[in-house]
C-alpha atoms as a PDB file:
ATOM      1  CA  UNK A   1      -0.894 -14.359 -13.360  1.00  0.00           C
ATOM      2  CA  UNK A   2       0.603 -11.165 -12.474  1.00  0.00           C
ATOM      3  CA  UNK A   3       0.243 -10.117  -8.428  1.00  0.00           C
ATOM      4  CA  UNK A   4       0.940  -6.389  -9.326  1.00  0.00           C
ATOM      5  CA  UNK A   5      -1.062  -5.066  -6.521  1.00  0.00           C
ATOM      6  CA  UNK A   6      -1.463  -1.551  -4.787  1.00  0.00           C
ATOM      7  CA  UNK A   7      -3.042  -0.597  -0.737  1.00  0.00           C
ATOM      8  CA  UNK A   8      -4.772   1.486   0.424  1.00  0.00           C
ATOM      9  CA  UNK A   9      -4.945   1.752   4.183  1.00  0.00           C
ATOM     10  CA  UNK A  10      -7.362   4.406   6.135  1.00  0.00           C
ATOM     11  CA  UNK A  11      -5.941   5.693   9.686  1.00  0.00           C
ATOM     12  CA  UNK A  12      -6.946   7.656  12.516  1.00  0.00           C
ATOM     13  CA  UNK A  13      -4.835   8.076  15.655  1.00  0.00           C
ATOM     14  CA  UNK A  14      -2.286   5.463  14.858  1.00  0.00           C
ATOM     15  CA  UNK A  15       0.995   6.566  16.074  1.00  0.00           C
ATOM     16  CA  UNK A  16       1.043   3.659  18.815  1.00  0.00           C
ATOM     17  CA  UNK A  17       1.058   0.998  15.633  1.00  0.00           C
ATOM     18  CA  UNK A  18       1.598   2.347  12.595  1.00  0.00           C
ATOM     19  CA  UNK A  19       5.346   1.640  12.153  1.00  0.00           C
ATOM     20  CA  UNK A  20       4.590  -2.132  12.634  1.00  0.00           C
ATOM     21  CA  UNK A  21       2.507  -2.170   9.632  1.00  0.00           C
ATOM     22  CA  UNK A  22       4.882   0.117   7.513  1.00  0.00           C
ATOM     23  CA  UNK A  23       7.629  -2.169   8.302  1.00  0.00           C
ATOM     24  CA  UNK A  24       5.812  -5.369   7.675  1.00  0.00           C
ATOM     25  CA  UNK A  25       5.136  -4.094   4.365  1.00  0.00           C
ATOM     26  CA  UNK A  26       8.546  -2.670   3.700  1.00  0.00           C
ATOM     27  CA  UNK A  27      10.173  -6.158   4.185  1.00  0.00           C
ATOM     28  CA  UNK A  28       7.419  -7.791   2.109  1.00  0.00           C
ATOM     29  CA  UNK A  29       9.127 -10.336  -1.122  1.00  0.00           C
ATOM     30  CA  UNK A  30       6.727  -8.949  -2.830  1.00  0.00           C
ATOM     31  CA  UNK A  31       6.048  -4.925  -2.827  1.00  0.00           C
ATOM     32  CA  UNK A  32       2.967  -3.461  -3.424  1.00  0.00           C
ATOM     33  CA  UNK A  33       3.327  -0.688  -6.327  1.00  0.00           C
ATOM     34  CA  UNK A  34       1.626   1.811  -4.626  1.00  0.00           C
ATOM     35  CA  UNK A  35       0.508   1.932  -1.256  1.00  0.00           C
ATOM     36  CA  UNK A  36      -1.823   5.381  -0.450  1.00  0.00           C
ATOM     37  CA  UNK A  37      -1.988   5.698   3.702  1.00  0.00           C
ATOM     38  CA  UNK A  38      -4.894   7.792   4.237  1.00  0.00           C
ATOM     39  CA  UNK A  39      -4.908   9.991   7.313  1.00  0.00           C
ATOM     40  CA  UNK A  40      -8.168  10.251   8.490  1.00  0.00           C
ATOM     41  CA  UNK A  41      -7.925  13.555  10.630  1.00  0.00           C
ATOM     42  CA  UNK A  42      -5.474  12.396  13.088  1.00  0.00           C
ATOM     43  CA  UNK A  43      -4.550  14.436  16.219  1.00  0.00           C
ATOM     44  CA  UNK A  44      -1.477  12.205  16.932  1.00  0.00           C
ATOM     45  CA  UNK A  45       1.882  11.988  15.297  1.00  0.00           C
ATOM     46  CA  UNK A  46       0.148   9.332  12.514  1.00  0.00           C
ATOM     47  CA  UNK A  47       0.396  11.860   9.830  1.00  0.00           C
ATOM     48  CA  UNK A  48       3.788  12.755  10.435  1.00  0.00           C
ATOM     49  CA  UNK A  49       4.611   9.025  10.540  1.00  0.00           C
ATOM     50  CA  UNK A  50       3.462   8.495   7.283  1.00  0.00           C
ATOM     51  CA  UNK A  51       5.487  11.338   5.354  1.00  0.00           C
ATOM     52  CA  UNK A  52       8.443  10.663   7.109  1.00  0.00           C
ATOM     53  CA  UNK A  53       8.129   6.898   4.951  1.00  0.00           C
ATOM     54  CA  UNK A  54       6.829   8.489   2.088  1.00  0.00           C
ATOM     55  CA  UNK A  55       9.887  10.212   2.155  1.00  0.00           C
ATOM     56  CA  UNK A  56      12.272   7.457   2.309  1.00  0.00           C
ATOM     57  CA  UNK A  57       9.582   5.133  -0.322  1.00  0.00           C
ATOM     58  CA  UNK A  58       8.028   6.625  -3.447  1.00  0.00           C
ATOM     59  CA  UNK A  59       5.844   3.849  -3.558  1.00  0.00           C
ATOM     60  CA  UNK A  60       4.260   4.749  -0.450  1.00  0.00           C
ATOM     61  CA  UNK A  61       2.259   8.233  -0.486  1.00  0.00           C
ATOM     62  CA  UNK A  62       0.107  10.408   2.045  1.00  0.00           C
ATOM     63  CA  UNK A  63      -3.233  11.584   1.801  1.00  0.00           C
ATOM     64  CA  UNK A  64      -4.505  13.804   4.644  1.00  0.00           C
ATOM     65  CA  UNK A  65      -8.083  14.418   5.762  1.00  0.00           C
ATOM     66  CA  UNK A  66      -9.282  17.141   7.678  1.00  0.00           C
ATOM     67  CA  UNK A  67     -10.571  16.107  10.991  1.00  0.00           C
ATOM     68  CA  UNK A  68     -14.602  15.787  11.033  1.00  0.00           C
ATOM     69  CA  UNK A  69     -13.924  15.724  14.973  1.00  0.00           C
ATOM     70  CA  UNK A  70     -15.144  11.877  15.857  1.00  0.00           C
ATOM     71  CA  UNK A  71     -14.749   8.636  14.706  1.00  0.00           C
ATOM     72  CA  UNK A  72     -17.023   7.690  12.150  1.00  0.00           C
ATOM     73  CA  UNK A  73     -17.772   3.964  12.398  1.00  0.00           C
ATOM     74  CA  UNK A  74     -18.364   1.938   8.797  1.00  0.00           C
ATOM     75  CA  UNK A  75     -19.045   5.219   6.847  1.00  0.00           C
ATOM     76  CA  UNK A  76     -15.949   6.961   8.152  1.00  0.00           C
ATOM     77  CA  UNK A  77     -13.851   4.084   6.947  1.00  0.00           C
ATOM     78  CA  UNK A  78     -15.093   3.896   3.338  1.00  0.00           C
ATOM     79  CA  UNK A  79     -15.072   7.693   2.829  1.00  0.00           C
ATOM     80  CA  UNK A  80     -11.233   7.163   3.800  1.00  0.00           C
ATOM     81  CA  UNK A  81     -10.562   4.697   1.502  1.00  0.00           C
ATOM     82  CA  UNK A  82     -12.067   6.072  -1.287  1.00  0.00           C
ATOM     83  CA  UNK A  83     -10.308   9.632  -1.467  1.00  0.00           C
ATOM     84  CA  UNK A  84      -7.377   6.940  -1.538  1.00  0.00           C
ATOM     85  CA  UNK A  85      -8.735   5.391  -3.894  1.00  0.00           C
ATOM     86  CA  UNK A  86      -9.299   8.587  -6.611  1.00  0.00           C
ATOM     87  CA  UNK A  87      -5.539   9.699  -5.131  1.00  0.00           C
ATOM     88  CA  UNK A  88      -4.133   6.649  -6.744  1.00  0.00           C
ATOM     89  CA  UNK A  89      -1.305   7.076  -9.577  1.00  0.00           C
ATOM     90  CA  UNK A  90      -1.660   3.123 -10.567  1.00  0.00           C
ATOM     91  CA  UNK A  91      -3.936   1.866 -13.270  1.00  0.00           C
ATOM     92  CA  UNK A  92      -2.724  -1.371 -14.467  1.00  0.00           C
ATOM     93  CA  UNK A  93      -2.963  -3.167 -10.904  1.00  0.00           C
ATOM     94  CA  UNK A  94      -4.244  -6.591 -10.995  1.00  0.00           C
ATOM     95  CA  UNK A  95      -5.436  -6.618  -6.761  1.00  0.00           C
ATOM     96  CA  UNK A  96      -6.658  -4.302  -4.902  1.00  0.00           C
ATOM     97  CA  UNK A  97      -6.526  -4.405  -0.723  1.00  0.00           C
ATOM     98  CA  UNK A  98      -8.038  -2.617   1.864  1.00  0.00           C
ATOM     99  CA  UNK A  99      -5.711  -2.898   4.954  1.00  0.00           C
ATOM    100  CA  UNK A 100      -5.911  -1.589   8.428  1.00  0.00           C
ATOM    101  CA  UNK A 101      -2.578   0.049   9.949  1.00  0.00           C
ATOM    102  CA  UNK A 102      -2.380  -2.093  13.166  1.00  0.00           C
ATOM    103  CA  UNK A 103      -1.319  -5.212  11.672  1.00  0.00           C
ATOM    104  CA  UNK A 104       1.791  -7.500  12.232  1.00  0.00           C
ATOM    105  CA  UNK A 105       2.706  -9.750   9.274  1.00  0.00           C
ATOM    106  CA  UNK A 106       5.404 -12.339   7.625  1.00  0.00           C
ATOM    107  CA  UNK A 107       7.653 -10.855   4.956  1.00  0.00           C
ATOM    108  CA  UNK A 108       5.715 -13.861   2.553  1.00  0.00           C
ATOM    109  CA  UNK A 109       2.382 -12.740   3.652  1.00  0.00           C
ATOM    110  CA  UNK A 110       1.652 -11.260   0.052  1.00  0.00           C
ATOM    111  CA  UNK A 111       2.899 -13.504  -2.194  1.00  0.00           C
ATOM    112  CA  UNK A 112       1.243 -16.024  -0.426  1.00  0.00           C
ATOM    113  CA  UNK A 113      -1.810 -14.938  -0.545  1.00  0.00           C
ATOM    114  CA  UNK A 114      -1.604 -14.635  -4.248  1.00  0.00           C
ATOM    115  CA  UNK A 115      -0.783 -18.168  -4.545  1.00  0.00           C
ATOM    116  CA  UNK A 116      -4.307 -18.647  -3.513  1.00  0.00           C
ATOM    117  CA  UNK A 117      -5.773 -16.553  -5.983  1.00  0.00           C
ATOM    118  CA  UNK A 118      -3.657 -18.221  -8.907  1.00  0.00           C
ATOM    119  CA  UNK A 119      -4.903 -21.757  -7.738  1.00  0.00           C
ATOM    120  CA  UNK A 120      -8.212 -20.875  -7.974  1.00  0.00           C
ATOM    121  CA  UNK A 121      -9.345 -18.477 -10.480  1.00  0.00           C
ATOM    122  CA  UNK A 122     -13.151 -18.008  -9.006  1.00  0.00           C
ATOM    123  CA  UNK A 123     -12.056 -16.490  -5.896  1.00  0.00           C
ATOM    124  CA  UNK A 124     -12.625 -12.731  -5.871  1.00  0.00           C
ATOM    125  CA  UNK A 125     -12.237 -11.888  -2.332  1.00  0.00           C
ATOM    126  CA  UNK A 126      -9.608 -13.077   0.176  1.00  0.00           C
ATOM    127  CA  UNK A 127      -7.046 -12.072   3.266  1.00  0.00           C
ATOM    128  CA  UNK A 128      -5.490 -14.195   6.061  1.00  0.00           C
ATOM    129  CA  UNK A 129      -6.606 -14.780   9.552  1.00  0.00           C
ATOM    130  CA  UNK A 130      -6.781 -12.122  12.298  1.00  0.00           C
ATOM    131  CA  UNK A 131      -4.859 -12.823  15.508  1.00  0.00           C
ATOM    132  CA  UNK A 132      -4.623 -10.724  19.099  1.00  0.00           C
ATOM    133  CA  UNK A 133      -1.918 -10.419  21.344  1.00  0.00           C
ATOM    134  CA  UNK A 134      -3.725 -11.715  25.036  1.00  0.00           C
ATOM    135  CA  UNK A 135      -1.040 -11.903  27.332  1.00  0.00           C
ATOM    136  CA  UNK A 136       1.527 -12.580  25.091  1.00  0.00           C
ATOM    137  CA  UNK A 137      -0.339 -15.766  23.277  1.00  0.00           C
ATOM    138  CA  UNK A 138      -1.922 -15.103  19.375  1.00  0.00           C
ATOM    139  CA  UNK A 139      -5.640 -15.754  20.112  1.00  0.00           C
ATOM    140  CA  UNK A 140      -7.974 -16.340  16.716  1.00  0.00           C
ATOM    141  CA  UNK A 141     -10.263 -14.210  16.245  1.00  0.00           C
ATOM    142  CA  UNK A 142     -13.150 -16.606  14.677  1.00  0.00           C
ATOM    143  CA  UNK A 143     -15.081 -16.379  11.060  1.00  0.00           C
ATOM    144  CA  UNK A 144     -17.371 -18.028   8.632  1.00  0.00           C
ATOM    145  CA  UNK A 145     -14.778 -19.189   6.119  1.00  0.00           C
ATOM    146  CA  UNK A 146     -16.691 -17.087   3.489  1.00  0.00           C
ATOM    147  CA  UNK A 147     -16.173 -13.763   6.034  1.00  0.00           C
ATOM    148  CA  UNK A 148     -12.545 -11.741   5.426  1.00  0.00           C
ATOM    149  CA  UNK A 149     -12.615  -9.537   8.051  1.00  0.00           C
ATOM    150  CA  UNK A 150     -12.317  -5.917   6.943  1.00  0.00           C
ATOM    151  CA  UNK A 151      -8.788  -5.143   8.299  1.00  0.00           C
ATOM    152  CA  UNK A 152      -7.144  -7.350   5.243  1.00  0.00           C
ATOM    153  CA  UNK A 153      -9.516  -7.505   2.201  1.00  0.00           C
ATOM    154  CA  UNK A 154      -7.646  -8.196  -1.135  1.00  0.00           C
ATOM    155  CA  UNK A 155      -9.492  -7.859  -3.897  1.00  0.00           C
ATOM    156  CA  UNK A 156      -9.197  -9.300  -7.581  1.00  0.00           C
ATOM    157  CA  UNK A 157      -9.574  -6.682 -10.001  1.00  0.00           C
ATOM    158  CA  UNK A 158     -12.788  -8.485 -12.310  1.00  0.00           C
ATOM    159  CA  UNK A 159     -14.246  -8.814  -8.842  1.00  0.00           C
ATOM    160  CA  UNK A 160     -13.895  -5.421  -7.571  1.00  0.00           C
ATOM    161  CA  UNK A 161     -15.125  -3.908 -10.888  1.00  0.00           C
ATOM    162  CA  UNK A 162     -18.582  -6.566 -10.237  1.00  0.00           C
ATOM    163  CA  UNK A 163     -19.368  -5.093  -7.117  1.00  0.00           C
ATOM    164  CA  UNK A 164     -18.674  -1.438  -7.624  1.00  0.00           C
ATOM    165  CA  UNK A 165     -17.004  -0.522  -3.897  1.00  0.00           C
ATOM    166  CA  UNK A 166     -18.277  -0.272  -1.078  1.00  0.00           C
ATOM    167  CA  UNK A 167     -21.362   0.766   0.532  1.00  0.00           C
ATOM    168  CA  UNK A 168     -20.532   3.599   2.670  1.00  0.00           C
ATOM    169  CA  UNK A 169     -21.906   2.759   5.855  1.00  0.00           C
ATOM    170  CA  UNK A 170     -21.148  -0.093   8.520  1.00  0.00           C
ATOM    171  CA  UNK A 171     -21.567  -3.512   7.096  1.00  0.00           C
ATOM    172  CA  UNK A 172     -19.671  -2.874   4.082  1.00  0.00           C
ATOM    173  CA  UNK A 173     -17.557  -5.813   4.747  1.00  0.00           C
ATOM    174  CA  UNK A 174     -19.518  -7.809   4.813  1.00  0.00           C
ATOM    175  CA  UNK A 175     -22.010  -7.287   1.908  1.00  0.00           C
ATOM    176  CA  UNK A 176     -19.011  -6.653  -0.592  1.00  0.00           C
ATOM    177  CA  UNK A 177     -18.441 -10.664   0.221  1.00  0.00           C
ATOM    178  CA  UNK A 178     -22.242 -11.502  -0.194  1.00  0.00           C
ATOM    179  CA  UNK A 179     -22.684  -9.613  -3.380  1.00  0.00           C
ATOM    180  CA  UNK A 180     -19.546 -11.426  -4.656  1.00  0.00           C
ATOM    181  CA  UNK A 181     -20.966 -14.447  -3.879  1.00  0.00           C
ATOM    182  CA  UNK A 182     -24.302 -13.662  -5.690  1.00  0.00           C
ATOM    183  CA  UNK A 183     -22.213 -12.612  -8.656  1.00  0.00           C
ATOM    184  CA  UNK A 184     -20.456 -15.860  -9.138  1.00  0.00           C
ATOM    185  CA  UNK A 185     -17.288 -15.380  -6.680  1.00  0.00           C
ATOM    186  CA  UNK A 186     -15.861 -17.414  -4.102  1.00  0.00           C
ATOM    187  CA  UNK A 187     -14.411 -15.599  -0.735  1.00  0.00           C
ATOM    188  CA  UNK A 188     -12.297 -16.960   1.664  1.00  0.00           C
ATOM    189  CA  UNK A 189     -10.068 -16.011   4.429  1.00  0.00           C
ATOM    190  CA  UNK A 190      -6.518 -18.019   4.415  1.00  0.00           C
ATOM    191  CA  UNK A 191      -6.394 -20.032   7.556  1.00  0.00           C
ATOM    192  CA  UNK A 192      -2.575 -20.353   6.772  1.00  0.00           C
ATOM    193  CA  UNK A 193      -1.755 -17.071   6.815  1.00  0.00           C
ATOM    194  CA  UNK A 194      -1.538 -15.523  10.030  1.00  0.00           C
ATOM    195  CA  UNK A 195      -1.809 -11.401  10.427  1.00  0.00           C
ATOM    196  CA  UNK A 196      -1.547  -9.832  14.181  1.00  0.00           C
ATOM    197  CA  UNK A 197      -3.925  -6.975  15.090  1.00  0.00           C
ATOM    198  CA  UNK A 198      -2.289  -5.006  17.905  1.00  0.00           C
ATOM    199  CA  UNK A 199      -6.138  -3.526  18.172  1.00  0.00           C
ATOM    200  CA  UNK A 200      -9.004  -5.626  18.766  1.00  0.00           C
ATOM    201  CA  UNK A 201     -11.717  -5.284  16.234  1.00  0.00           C
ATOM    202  CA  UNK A 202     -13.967  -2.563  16.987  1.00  0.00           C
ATOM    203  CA  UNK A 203     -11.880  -1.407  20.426  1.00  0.00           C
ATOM    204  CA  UNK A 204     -11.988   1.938  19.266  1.00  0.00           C
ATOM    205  CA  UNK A 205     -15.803   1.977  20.098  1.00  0.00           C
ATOM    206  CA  UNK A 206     -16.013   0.667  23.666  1.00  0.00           C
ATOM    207  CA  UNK A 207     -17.512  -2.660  24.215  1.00  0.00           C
ATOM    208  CA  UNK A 208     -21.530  -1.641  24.228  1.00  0.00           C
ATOM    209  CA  UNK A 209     -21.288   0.426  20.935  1.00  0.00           C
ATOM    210  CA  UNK A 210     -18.924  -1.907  19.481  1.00  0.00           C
ATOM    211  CA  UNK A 211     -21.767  -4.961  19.884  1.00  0.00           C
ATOM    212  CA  UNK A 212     -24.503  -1.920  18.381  1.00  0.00           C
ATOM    213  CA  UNK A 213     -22.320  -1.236  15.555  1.00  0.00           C
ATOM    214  CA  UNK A 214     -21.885  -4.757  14.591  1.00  0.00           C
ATOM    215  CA  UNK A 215     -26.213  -5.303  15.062  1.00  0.00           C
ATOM    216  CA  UNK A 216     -26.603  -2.338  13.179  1.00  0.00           C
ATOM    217  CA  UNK A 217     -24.296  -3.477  10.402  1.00  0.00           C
ATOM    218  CA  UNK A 218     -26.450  -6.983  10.588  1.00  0.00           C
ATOM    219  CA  UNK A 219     -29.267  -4.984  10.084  1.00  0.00           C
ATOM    220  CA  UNK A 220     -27.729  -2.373   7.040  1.00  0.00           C
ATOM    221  CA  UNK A 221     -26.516  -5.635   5.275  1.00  0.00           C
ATOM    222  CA  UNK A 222     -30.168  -6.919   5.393  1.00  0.00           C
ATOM    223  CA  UNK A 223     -30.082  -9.961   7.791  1.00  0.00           C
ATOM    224  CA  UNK A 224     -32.819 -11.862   8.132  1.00  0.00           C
ATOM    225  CA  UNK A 225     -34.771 -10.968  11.334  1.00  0.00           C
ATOM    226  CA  UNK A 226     -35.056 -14.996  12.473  1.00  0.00           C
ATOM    227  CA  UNK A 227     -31.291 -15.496  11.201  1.00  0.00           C
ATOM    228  CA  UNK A 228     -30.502 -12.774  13.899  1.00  0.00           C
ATOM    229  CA  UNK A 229     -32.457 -14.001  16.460  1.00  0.00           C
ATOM    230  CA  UNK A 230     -30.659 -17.368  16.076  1.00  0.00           C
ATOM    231  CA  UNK A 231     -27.334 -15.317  16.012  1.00  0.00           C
ATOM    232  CA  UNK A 232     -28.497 -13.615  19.269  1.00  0.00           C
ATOM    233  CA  UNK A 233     -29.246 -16.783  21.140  1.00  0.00           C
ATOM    234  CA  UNK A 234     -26.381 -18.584  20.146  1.00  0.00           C
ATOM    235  CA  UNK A 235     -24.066 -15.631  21.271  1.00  0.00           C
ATOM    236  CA  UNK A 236     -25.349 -16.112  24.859  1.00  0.00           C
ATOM    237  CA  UNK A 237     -22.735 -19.060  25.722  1.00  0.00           C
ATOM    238  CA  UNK A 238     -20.033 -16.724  25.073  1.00  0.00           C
ATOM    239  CA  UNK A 239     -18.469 -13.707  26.866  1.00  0.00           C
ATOM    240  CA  UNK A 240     -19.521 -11.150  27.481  1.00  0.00           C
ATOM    241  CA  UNK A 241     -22.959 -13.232  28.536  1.00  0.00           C
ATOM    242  CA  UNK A 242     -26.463 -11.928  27.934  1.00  0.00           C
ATOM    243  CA  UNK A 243     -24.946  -8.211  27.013  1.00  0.00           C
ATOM    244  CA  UNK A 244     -23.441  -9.434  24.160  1.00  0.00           C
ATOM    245  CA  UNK A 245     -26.639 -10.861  22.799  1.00  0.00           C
ATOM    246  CA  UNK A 246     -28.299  -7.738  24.306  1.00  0.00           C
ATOM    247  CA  UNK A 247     -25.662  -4.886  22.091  1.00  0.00           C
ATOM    248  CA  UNK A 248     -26.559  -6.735  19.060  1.00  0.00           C
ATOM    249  CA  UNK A 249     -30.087  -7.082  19.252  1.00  0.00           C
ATOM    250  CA  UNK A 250     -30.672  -3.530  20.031  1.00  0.00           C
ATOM    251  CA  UNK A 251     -28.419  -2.718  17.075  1.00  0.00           C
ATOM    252  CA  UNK A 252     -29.811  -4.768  14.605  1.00  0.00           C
ATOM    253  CA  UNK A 253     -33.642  -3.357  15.916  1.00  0.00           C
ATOM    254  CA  UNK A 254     -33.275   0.087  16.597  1.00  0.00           C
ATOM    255  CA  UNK A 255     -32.341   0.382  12.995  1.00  0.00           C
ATOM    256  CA  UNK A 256     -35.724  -0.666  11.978  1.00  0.00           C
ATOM    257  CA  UNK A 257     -37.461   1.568  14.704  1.00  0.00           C
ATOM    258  CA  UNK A 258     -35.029   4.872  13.286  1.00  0.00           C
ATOM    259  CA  UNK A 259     -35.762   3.659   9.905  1.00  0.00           C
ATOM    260  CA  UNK A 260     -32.004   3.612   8.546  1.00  0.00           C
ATOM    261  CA  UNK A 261     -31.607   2.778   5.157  1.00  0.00           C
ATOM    262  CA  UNK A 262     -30.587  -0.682   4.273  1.00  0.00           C
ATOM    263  CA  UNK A 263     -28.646  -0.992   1.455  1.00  0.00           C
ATOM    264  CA  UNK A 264     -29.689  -0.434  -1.947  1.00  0.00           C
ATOM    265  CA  UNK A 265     -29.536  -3.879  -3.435  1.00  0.00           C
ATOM    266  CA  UNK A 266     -32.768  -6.342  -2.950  1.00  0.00           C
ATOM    267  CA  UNK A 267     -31.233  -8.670  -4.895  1.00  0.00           C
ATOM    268  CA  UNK A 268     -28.192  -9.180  -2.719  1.00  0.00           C
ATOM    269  CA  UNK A 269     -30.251  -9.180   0.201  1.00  0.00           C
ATOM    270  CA  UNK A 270     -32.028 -11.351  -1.198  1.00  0.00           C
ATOM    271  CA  UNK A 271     -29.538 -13.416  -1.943  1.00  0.00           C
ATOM    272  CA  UNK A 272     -28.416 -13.061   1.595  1.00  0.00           C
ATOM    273  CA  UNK A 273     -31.581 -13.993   3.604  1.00  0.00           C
ATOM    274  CA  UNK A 274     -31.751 -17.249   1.445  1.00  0.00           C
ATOM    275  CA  UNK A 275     -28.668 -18.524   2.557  1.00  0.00           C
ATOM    276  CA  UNK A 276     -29.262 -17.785   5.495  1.00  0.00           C
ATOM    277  CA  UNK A 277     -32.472 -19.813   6.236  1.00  0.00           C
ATOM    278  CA  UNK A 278     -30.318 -22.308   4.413  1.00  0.00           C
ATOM    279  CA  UNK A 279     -27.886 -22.066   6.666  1.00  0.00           C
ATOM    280  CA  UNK A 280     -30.461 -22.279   9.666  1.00  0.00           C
ATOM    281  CA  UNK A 281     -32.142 -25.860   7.807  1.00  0.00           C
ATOM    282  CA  UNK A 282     -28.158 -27.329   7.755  1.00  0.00           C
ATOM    283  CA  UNK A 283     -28.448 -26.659   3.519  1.00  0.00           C
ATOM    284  CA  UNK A 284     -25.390 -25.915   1.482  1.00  0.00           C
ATOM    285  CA  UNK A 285     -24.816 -21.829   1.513  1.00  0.00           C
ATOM    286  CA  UNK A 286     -21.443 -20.017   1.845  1.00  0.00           C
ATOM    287  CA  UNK A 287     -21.209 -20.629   5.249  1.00  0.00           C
ATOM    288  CA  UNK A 288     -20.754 -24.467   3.927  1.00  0.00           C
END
């Protein structure tokens, strides 16, 4: 199986953490072909950053955005990533990623991670596990084993193709992973494989809108209302208590009550709300 793979990675206002990503990837045993950083608007040095590299690395190259003026959450992302995506050079690539530029990694990280995809020829979507720095100890940040968080999402070309991209709105990464599924796919993140995230997922936002974004993204992906509720409940045990549960919930609602469009799939959703009451009954779904 070949691993020839290209990246693209989306950034805004990235100067503080860029350079550990670039240099990760740099020392990687196994180089991506192309890697497209996509600077989305920045008002930092990010976009110098990145053609200083490109300079010094043909494989890597620059696309720059003009700045809309905020930070698009979910939508913003995608748009990014897919003017990197038409910008790309590469055809015959056999894996696709999306990756954030915040991340730490081993110089093995890659080739790893391909080893995973040769042993098993169903999976479609996988990436290794997200760590933060919290006073200097690597802290997990959890998942269902069928979740790869957005910030490291390789893809396997036959799968990509099957699900067509990403929806552009929050939630995408989640439902590219469901519709995969549906399609015949296994996902998996690589509990083996360690990446650190010098940002904490959805930072950017502030706590409050961070906990709205992900309920609205619950609610764009097409969550079952009762799976929610359960999801809600459960997240009262853990910090931060009762606004937590309360930033998701009024996510996941108000997009009903503004009437925001789900996406355009029934039968992934559902797909989705039937393994989810599965889930809720203790049957075997993707959460396993």
């Amino acid at each position: 199986m070949t691993s020839k793979y290209v990246v693209i990675t989306p950034v805004r206002d990235e100067e503080a953490n860029l350079r550990f990503t670039i240099e990760s990837m740099i020392a990687q045993s196994i180089r991506p072909v192309e890697w497209v950083i996509v600077n989305d608007g920045s008002t930092d040095q990010t976009g110098q950053i990145i053609n200083d590299f490109a300079e010094d690395y043909p494989w890597i190259r620059a696309v720059h955005r003009d700045n809309r003026g905020f930070r698009k959450s979910g939508g913003g992302v995608v748009e990014a990533f897919n003017d990197g995506y038409r910008a790309l050079i590469s055809r015959d690539w056999a894996f696709i990623v999306k990756f954030d530029g915040d991340l730490s990694f081993e110089p093995h990280y890659f080739e790893e991670c391909f080893a995973h995809f040769e042993s098993d020829p169903t999976l479609g979507v996988g990436g290794g596990s997200i760590y933060h720095l919290v006073d200097g100890e690597q802290i997990l940040e959890r998942c269902p084993n069928f979740h790869v968080r957005g910030a490291t999402k390789i893809y396997r070309k036959a799968c990509w193709n099957a699900i067509g991209g990403f929806w552009p709105a929050p939630g995408w990464d989640t439902f590219d992973e469901i519709k995969a599924n549906r399609l015949g796919w296994t996902t998996r993140t690589f509990p083996d494989l360690r990446l650190v995230h010098h940002r904490h997922t959805g930072s950017a936002d502030g706590l409050w809108n961070g906990l709205v974004k992900n309920g609205r993204a619950n609610y764009v992906c097409g969550y079952h209302p009762l799976f929610m509720l359960g999801k809600c409940l459960r997240r009262l045990i853990a910090r931060p208590y009762v606004i937590g549960s309360a930033g998701l919930l009024y996510g996941f609602i108000t997009g009903y009550l503004k009437r925001i469009p789900q996406v355009d799939d029934a039968d992934t959703i559902a797909y989705l709300r039937a393994q989810q009451l599965g889930r809720m009954i203790g049957g075997e779904t993707i959460w396993r």
